[in-house]
C-alpha atoms as a PDB file:
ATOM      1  CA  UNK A   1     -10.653  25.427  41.596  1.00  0.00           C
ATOM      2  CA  UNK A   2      -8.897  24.114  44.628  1.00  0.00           C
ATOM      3  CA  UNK A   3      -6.513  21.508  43.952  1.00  0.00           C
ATOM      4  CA  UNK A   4      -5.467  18.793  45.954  1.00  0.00           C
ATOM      5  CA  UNK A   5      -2.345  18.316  44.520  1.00  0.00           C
ATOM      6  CA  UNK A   6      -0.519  20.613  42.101  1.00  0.00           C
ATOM      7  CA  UNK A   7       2.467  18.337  40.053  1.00  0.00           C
ATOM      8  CA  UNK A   8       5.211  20.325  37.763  1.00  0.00           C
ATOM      9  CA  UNK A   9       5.736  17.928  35.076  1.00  0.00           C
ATOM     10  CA  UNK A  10       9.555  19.167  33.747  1.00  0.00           C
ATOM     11  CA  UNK A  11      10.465  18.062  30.113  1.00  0.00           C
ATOM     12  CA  UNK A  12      12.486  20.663  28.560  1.00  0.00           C
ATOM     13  CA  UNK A  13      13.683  19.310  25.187  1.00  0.00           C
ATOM     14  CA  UNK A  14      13.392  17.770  22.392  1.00  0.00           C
ATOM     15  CA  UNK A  15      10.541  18.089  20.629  1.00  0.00           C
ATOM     16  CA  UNK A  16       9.097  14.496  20.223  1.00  0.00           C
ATOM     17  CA  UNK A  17      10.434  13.773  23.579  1.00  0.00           C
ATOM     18  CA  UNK A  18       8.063  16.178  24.684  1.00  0.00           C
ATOM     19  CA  UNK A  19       5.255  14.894  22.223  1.00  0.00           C
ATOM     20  CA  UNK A  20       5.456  11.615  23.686  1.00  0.00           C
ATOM     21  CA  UNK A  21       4.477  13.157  27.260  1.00  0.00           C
ATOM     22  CA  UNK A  22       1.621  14.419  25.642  1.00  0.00           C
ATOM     23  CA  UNK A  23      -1.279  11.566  25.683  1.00  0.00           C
ATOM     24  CA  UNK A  24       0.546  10.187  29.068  1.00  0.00           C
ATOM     25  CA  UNK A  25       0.063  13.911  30.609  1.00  0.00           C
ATOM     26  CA  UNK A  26      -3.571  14.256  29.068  1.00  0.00           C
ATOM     27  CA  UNK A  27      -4.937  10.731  29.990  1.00  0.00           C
ATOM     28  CA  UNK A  28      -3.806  11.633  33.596  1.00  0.00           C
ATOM     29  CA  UNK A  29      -4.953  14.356  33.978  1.00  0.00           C
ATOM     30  CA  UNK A  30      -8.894  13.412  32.567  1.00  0.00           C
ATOM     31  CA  UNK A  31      -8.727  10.238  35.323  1.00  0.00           C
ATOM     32  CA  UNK A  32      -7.219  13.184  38.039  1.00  0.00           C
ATOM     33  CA  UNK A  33      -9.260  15.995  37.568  1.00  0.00           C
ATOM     34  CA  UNK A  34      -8.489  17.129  41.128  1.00  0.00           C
ATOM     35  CA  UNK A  35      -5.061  16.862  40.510  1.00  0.00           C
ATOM     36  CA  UNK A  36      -3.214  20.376  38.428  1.00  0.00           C
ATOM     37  CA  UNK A  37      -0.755  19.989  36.282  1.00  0.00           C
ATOM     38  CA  UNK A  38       1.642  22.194  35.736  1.00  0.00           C
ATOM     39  CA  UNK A  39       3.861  21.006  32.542  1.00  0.00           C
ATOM     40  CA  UNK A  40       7.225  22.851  31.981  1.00  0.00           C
ATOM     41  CA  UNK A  41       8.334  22.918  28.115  1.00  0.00           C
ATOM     42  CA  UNK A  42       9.663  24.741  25.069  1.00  0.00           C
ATOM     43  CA  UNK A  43       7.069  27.667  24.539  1.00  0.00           C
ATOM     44  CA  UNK A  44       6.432  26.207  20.498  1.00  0.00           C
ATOM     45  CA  UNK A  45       4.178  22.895  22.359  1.00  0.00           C
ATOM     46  CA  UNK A  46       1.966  24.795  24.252  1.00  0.00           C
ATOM     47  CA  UNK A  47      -0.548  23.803  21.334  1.00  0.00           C
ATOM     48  CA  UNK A  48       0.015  20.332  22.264  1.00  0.00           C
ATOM     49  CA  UNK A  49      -1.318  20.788  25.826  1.00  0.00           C
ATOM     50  CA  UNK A  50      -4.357  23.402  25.261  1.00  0.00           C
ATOM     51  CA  UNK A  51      -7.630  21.862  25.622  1.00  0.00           C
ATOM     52  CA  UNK A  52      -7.746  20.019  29.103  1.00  0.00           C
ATOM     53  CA  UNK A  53      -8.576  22.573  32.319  1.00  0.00           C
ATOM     54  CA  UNK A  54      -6.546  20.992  34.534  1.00  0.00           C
ATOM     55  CA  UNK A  55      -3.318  21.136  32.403  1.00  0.00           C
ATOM     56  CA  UNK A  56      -1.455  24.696  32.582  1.00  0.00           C
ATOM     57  CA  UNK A  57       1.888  25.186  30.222  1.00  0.00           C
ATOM     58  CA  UNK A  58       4.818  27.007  31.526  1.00  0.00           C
ATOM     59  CA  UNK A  59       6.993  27.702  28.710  1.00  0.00           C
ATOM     60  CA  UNK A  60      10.674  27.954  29.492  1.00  0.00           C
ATOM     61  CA  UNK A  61      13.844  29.624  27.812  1.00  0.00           C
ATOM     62  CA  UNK A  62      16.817  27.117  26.418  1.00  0.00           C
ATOM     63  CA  UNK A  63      19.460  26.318  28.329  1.00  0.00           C
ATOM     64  CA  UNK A  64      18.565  28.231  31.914  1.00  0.00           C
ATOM     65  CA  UNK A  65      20.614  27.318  34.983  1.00  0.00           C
ATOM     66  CA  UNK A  66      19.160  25.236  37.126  1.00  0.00           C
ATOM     67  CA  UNK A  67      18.717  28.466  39.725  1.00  0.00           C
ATOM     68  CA  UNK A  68      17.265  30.343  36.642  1.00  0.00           C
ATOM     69  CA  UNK A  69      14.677  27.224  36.331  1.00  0.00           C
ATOM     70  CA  UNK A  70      14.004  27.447  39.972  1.00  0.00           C
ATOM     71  CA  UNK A  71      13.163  31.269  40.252  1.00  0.00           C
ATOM     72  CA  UNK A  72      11.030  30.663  37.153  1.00  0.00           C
ATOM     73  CA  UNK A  73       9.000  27.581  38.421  1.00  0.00           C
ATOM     74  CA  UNK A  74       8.981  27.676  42.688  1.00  0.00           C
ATOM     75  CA  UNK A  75       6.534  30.780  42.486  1.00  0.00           C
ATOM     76  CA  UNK A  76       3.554  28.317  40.759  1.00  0.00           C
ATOM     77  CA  UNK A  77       4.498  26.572  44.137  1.00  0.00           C
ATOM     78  CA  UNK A  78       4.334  22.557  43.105  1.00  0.00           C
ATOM     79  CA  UNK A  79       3.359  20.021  45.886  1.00  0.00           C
ATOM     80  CA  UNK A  80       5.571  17.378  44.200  1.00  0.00           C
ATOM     81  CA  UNK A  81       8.234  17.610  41.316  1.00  0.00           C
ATOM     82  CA  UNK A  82       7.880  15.090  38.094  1.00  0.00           C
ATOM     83  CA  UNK A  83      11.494  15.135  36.517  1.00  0.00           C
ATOM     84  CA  UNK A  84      11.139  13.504  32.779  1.00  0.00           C
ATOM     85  CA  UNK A  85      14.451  14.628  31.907  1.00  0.00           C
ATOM     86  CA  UNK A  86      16.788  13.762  34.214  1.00  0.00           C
ATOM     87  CA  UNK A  87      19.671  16.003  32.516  1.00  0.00           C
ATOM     88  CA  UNK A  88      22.443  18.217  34.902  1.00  0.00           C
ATOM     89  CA  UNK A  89      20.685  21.378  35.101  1.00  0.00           C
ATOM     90  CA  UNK A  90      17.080  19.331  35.834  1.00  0.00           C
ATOM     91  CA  UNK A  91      19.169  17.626  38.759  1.00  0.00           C
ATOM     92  CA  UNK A  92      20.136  20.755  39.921  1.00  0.00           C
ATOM     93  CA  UNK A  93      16.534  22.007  39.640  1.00  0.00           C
ATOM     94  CA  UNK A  94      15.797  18.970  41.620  1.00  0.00           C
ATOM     95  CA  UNK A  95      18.151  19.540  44.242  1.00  0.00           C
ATOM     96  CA  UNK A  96      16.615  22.827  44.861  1.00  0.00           C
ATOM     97  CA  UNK A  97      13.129  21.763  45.125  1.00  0.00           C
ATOM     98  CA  UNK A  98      13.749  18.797  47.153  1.00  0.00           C
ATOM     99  CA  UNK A  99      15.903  21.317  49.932  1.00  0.00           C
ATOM    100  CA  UNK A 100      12.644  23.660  50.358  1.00  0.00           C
ATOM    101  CA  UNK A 101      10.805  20.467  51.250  1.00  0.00           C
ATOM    102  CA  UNK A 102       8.760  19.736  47.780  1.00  0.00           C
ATOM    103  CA  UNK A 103       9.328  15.729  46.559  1.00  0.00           C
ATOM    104  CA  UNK A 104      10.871  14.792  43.597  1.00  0.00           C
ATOM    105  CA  UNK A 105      10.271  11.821  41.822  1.00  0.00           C
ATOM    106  CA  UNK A 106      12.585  11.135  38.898  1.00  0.00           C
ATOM    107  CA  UNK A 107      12.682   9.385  35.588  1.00  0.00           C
ATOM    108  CA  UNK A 108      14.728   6.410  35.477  1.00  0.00           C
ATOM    109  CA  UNK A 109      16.705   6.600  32.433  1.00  0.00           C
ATOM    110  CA  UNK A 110      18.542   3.168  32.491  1.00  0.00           C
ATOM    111  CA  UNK A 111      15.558   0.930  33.558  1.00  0.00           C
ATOM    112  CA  UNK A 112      14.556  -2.221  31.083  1.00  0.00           C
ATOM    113  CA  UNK A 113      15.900  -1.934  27.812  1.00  0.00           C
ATOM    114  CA  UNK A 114      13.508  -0.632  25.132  1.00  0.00           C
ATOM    115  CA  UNK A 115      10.628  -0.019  27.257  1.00  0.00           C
ATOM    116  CA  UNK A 116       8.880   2.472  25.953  1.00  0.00           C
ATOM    117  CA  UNK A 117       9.559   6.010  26.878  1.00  0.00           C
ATOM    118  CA  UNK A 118       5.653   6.986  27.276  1.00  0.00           C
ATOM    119  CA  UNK A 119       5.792   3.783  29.916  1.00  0.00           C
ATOM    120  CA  UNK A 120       8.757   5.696  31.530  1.00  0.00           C
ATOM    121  CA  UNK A 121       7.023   8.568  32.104  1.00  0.00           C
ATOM    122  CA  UNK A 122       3.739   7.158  33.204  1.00  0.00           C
ATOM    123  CA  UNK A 123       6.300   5.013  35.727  1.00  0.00           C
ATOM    124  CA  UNK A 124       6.724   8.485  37.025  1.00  0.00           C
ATOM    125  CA  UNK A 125       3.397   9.563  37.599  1.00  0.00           C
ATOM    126  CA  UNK A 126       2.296   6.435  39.264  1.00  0.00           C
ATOM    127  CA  UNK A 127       5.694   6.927  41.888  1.00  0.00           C
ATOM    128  CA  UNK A 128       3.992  10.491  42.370  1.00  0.00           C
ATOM    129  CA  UNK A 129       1.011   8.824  44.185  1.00  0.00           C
ATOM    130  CA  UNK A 130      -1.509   9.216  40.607  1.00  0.00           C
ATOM    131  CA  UNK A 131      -4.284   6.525  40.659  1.00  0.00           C
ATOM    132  CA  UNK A 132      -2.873   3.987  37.384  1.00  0.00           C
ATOM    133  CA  UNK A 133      -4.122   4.298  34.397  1.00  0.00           C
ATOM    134  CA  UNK A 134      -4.224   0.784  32.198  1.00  0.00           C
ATOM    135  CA  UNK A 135      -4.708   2.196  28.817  1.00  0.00           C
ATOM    136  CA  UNK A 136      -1.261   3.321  27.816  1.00  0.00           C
ATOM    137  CA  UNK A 137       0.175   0.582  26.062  1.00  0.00           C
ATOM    138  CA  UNK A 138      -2.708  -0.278  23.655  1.00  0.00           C
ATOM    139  CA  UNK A 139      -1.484   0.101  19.840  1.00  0.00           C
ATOM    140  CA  UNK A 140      -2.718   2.029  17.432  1.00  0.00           C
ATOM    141  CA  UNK A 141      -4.736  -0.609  15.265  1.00  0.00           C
ATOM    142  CA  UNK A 142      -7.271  -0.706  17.801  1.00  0.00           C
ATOM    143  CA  UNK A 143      -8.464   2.515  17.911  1.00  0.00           C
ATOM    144  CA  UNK A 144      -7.495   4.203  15.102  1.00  0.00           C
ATOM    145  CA  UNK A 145      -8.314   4.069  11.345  1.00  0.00           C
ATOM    146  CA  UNK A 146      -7.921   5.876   8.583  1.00  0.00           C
ATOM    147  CA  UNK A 147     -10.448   9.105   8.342  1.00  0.00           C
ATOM    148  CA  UNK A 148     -11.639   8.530   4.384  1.00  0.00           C
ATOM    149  CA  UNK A 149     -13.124   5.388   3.123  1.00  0.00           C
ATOM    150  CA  UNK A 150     -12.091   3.417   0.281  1.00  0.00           C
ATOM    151  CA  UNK A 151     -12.967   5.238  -3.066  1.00  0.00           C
ATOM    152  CA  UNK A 152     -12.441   7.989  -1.817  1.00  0.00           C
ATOM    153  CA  UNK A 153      -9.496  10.274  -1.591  1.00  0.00           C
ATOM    154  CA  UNK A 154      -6.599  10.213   0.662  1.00  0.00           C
ATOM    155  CA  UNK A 155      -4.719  12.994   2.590  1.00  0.00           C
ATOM    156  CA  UNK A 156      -0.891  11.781   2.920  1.00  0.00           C
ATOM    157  CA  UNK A 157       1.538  14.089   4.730  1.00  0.00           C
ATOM    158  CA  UNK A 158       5.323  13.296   4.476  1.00  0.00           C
ATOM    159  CA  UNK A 159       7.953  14.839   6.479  1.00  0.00           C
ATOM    160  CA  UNK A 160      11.238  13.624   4.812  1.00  0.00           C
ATOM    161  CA  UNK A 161      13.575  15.138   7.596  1.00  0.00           C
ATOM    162  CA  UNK A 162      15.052  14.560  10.813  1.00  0.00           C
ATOM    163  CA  UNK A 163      17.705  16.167  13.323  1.00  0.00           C
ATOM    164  CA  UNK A 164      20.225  13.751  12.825  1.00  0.00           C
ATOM    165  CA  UNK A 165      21.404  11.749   9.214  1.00  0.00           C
ATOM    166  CA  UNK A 166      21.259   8.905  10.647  1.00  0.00           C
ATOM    167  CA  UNK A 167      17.541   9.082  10.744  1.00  0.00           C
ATOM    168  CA  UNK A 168      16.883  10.702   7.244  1.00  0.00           C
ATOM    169  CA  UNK A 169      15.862   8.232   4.234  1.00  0.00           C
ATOM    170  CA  UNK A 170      17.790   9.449   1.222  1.00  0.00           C
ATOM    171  CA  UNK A 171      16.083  12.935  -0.272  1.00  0.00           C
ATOM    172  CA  UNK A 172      16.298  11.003  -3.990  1.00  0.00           C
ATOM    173  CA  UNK A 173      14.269   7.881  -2.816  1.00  0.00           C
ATOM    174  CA  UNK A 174      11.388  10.169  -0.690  1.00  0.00           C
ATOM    175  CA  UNK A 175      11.424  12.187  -4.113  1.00  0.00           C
ATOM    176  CA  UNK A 176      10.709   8.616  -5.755  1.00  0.00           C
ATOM    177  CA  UNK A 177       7.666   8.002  -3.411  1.00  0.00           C
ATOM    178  CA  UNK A 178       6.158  11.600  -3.979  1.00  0.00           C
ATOM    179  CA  UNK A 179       6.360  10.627  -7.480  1.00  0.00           C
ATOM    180  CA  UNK A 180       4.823   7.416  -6.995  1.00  0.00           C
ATOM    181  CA  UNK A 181       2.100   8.752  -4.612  1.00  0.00           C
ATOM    182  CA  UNK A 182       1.365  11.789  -7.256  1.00  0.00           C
ATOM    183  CA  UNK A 183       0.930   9.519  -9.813  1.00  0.00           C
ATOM    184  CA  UNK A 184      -2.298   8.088  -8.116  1.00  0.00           C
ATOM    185  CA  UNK A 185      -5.139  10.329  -8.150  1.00  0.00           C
ATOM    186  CA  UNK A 186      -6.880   8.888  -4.522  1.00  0.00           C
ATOM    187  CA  UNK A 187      -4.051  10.644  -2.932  1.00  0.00           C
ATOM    188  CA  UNK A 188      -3.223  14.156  -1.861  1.00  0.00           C
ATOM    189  CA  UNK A 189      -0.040  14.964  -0.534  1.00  0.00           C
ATOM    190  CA  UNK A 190       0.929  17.808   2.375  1.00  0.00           C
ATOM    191  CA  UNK A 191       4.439  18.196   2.793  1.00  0.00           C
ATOM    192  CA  UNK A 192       5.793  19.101   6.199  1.00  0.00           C
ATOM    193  CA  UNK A 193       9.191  20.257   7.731  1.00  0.00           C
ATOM    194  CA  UNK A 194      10.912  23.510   8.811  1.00  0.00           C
ATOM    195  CA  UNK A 195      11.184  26.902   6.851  1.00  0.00           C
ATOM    196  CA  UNK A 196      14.565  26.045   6.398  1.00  0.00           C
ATOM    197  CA  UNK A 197      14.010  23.003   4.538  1.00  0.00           C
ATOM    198  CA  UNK A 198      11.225  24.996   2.290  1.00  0.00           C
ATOM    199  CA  UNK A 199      12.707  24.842  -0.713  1.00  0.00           C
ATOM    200  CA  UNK A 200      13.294  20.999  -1.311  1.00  0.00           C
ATOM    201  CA  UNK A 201       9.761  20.947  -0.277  1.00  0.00           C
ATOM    202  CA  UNK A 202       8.320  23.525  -2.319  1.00  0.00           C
ATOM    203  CA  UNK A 203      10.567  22.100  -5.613  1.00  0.00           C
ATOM    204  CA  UNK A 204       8.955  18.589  -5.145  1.00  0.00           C
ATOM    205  CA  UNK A 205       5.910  20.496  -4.832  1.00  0.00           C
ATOM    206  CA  UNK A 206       6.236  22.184  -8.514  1.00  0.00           C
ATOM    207  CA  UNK A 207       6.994  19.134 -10.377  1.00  0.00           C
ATOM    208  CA  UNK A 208       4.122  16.415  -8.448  1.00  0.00           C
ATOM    209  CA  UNK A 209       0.692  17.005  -9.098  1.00  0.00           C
ATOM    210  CA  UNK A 210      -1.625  16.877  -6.202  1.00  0.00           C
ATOM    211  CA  UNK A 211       1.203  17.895  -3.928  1.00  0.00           C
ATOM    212  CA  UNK A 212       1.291  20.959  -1.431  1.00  0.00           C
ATOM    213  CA  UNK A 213       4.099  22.066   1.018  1.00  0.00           C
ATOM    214  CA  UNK A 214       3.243  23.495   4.037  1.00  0.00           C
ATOM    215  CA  UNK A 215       7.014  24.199   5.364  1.00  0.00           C
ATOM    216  CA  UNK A 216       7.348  27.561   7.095  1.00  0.00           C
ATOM    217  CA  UNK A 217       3.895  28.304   6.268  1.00  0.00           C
ATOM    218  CA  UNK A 218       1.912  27.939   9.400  1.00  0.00           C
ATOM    219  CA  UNK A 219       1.634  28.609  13.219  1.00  0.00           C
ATOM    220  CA  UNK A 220       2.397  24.857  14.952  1.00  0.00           C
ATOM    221  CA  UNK A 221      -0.789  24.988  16.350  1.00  0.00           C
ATOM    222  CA  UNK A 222      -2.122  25.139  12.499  1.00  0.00           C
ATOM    223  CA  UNK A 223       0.397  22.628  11.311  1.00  0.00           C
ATOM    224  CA  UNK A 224      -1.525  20.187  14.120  1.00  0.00           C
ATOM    225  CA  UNK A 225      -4.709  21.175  12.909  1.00  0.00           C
ATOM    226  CA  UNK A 226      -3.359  19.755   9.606  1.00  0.00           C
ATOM    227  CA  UNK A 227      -1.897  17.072  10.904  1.00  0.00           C
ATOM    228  CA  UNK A 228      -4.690  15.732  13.069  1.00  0.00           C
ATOM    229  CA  UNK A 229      -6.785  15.716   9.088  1.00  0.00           C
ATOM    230  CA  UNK A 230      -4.356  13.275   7.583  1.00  0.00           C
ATOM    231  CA  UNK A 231      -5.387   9.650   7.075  1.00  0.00           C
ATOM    232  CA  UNK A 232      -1.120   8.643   6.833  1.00  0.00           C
ATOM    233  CA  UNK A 233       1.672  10.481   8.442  1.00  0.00           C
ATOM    234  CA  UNK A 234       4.811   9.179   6.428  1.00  0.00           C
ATOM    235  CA  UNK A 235       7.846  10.222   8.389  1.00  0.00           C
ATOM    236  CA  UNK A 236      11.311   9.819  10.077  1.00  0.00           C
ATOM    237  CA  UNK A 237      12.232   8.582  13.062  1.00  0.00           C
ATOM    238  CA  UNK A 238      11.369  12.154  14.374  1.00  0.00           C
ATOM    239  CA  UNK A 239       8.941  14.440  15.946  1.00  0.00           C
ATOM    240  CA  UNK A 240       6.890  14.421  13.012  1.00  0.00           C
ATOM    241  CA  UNK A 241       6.116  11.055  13.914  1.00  0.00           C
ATOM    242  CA  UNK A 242       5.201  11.619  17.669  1.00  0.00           C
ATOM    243  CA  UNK A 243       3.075  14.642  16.377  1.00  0.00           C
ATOM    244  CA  UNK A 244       0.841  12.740  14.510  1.00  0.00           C
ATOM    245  CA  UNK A 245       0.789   9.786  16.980  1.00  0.00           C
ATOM    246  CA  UNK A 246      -0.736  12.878  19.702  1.00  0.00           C
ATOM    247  CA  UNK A 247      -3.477  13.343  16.821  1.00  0.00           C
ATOM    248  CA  UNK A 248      -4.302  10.187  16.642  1.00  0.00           C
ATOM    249  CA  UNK A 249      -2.512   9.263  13.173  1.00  0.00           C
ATOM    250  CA  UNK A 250      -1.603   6.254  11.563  1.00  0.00           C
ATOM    251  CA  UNK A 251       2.427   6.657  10.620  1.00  0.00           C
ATOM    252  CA  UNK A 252       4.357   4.592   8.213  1.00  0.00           C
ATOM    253  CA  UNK A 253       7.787   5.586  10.070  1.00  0.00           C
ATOM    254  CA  UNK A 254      11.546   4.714   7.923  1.00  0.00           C
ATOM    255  CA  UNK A 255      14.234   3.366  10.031  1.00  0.00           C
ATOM    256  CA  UNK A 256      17.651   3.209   9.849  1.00  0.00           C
ATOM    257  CA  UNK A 257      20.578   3.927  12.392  1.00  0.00           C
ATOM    258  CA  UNK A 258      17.765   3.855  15.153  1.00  0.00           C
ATOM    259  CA  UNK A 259      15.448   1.400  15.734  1.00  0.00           C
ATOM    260  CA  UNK A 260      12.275   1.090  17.544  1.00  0.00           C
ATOM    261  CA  UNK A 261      13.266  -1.358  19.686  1.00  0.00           C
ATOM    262  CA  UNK A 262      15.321   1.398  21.884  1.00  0.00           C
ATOM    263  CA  UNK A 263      11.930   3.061  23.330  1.00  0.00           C
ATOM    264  CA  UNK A 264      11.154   6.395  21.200  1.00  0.00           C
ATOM    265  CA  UNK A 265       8.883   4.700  18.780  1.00  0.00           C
ATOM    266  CA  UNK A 266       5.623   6.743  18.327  1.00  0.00           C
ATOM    267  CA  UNK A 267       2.895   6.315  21.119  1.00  0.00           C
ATOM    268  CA  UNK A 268       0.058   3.685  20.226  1.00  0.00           C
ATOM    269  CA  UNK A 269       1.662   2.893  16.827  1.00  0.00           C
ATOM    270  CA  UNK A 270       1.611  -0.797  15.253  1.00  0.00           C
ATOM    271  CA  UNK A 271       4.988  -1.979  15.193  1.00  0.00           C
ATOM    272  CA  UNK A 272       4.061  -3.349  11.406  1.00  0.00           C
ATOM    273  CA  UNK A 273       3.750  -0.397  10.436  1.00  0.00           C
ATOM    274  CA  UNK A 274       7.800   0.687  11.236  1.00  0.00           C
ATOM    275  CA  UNK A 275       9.877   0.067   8.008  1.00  0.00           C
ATOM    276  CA  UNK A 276      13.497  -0.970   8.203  1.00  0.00           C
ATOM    277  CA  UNK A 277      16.135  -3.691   7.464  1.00  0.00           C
ATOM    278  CA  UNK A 278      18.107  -5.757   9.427  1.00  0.00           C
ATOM    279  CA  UNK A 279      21.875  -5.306   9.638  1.00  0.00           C
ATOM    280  CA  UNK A 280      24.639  -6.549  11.425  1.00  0.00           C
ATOM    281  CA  UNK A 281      25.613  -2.624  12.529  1.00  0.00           C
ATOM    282  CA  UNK A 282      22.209  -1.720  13.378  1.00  0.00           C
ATOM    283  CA  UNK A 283      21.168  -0.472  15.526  1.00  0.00           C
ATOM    284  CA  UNK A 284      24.360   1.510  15.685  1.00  0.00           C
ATOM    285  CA  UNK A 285      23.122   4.228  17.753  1.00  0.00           C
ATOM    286  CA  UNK A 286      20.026   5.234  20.176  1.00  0.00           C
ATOM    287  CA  UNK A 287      19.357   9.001  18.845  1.00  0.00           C
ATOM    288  CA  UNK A 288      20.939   8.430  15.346  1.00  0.00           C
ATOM    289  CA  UNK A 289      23.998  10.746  15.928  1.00  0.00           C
ATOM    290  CA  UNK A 290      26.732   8.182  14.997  1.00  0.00           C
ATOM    291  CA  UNK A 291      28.299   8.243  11.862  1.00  0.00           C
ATOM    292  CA  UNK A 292      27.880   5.649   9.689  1.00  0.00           C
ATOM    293  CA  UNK A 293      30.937   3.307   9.819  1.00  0.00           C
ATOM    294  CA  UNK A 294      30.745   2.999   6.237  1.00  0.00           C
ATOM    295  CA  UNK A 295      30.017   6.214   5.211  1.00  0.00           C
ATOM    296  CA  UNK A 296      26.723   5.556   2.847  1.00  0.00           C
ATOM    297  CA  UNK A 297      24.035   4.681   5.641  1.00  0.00           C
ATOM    298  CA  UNK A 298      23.032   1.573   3.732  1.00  0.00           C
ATOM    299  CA  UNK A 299      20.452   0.501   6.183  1.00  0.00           C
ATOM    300  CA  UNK A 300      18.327   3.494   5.224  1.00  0.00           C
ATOM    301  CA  UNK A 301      19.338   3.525   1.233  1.00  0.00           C
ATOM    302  CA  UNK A 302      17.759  -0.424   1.778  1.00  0.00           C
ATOM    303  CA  UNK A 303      14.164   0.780   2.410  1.00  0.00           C
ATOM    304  CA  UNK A 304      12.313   0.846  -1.474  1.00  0.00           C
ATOM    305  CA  UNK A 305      10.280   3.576  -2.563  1.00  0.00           C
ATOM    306  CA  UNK A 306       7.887   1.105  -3.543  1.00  0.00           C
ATOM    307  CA  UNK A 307       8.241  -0.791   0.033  1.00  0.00           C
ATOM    308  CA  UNK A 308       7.198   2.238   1.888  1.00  0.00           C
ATOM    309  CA  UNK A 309       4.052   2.359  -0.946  1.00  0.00           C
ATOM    310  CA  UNK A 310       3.207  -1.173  -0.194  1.00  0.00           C
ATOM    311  CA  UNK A 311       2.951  -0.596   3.662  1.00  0.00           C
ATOM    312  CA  UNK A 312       0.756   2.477   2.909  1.00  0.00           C
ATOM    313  CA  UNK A 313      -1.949   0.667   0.927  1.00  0.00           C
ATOM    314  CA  UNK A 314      -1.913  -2.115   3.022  1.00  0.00           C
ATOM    315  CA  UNK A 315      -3.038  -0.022   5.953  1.00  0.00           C
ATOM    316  CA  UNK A 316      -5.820   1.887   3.901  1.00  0.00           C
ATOM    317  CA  UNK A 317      -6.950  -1.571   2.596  1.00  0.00           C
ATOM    318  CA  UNK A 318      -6.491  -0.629  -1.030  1.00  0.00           C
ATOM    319  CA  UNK A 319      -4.361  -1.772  -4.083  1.00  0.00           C
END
C-alpha cells in the first residue's frame, strides 16, 4: 500500500513505558489507516504491536549510539520522526534525522505535572499533523468488566515484583493474599514474573491450592494471551500493570514510594482501584529508585493483605 505518510515512533526502553504507547499507537493508527507506522522498540514487545496492518515493529539492540540508531532506522526512510523518549542518544538520533531534512517532533518531558504519560505521547502525535483522537482519556470502568459472572469462577493473576524496591509490596504480605485468595474456591490464581524470580513463585505455588506459576514458562506473546484471560491483574507499580491495561484488564495496582499522581499509572484504569497510603515522605520518588529514608518502606508495609482483598471483591461485585 502507498502511504501518505510513514511516522517512526522511537521508544526504546522500559518495558511499561513502552506498553503505555501501545493503545495510543494502535488507536492512531485504526483512525489513520493511510498513515504507516513504523514503531522502534525492544525486540521482546513486538507481540504488543502485531495485529494492526498499518503498524510495522523495528526491534532495536540496547544501548546503540545514536549513529548506530540512525544506520539502523534512516533506510525504512520516515517522513517525520516521533521521539517518545527524549534521552541523549534519541537526541542525537534526532539531530541526525532532522540534518537530512526529516521533522522531528519531540516528547515534552517537563510539561504539566502528572499528566498522564499516554496523554504525552498522543501530544506528540497530534504535533505530527495526526487527525485527534478524543477517546484516550476514558477510564477503565466504562468499558471494561470483569470476563466471568458472579457464581462463577475467577481467574486472578498476581505479579508481586517490580524493578525497583521501592515499588515492591513486602513478599510476606503478597504471600498473605495468595493465601487468602486460595482459600476461596471462586478463584484461580496465575502467578506471573521473570524466570529469575521462579522459585518464590513456584514455592507459593506448592503450598496454595488453586494456584499456578507461569514465571519463565512462556513466550511473552503467550504470557499476553494469558493475561488478556484474566478477570483481575493484581500487580506493582510495574509493567505488569501496563500489560494488562493493553489487554483490556481490570488491575488492583499497590503503591508505595511512587504514586499515580506522577503520570505512569496504567492506561484507562480507575483511579479507585490504585491502593496506597498517605505519608508525609510520599511520594518520595517518580520511578521508585530512592531509598527509603527510613529504611523499612512503611508506606508499602501499610497496604493490608486483606485491603488489597477488599478492593478485589468490590470490583467483581461479590463478598
Amino acid at each position: 500500500m502507498n502511504y501518505r505518510k510513514r511516522i517512526l515512533v522511537i521508544r526504546l526502553s522500559a518495558l511499561g513505558d513502552v506498553a503505555i504507547l501501545q493503545p495510543v499507537l494502535r488507536l492512531r493508527a485504526t483512525r489513520c489507516p493511510d498513515v504507516l507506522f513504523l514503531i522502534a522498540a525492544p525486540p521482546r514487545l513486538q507481540p504488543l504491536f502485531q495485529g494492526v496492518d498499518n503498524i510495522q515493529f523495528i526491534p532495536t539492540q540496547k544501548k546503540q549510539s545514536s549513529k548506530k540508531l540512525y544506520d539502523a532506522l534512516s533506510p525504512y526512510h520516515p517522513d517525520m520522526v516521533a521521539d517518545m523518549h527524549r534521552v541523549n542518544r534519541v537526541i542525537g538520533l534526532d539531530w541526525l534525522f532532522r540534518i537530512h531534512g526529516v521533522p522531528v517532533r519531540a516528547i515534552r518531558k517537563h510539561t504539566t505535572p502528572g499528566r498522564p504519560s499516554w496523554l504525552r505521547y498522543n501530544d506528540v502525535l497530534d504535533r505530527c499533523g495526526l487527525m485527534k483522537v478524543d477517546e484516550l482519556g476514558s477510564l477503565a470502568s466504562d468499558y471494561w468488566r470483569p470476563k466471568a459472572t458472579p457464581g462463577s469462577s475467577f481467574s486472578i493473576g498476581i505479579a508481586p515484583f517490580a524493578q525497583h524496591q521501592g515499588k515492591i509490596w513486602p513478599l510476606d504480605q503478597m504471600e498473605q493474599l495468595v493465601d487468602l485468595l486460595s482459600q476461596d474456591g471462586r478463584f484461580q490464581l496465575y502467578l506471573f514474573g521473570s524466570k529469575e524470580e521462579g522459585g518464590t513463585l513456584e514455592s507459593w505455588a506448592s503450598c496454595y491450592p488453586q494456584t499456578v506459576s507461569l514465571a519463565g514458562k512462556y513466550s511473552f506473546e503467550d504470557e499476553l494471551k494469558q493475561i488478556s484471560q484474566l478477570d483481575i491483574m493484581v500487580s506493582m507499580d510495574s509493567a505488569n500493570m501496563h500489560f494488562a491495561s493493553c489487554m483490556g484488564v481490570p488491575v488492583v495496582s499497590i503503591w508505595g514510594a511512587t504514586h499515580p499522581c506522577k503520570g505512569f499509572y496504567g492506561w484507562r484504569q480507575n483511579p479507585e482501584w490504585a491502593v496506597g497510603h498517605s505519608f508525609d515522605c510520599r511520594p518520595c520518588s517518580k520511578y521508585g529508585k530512592k531509598p527509603c529514608k527510613f529504611g523499612d518502606y512503611r508506606c508499602l508495609r501499610a497496604v493490608t493483605p486483606q485491603e488489597v482483598l477488599t478492593k478485589i471483591k468490590s470490583i467483581l461485585s461479590i463478598d
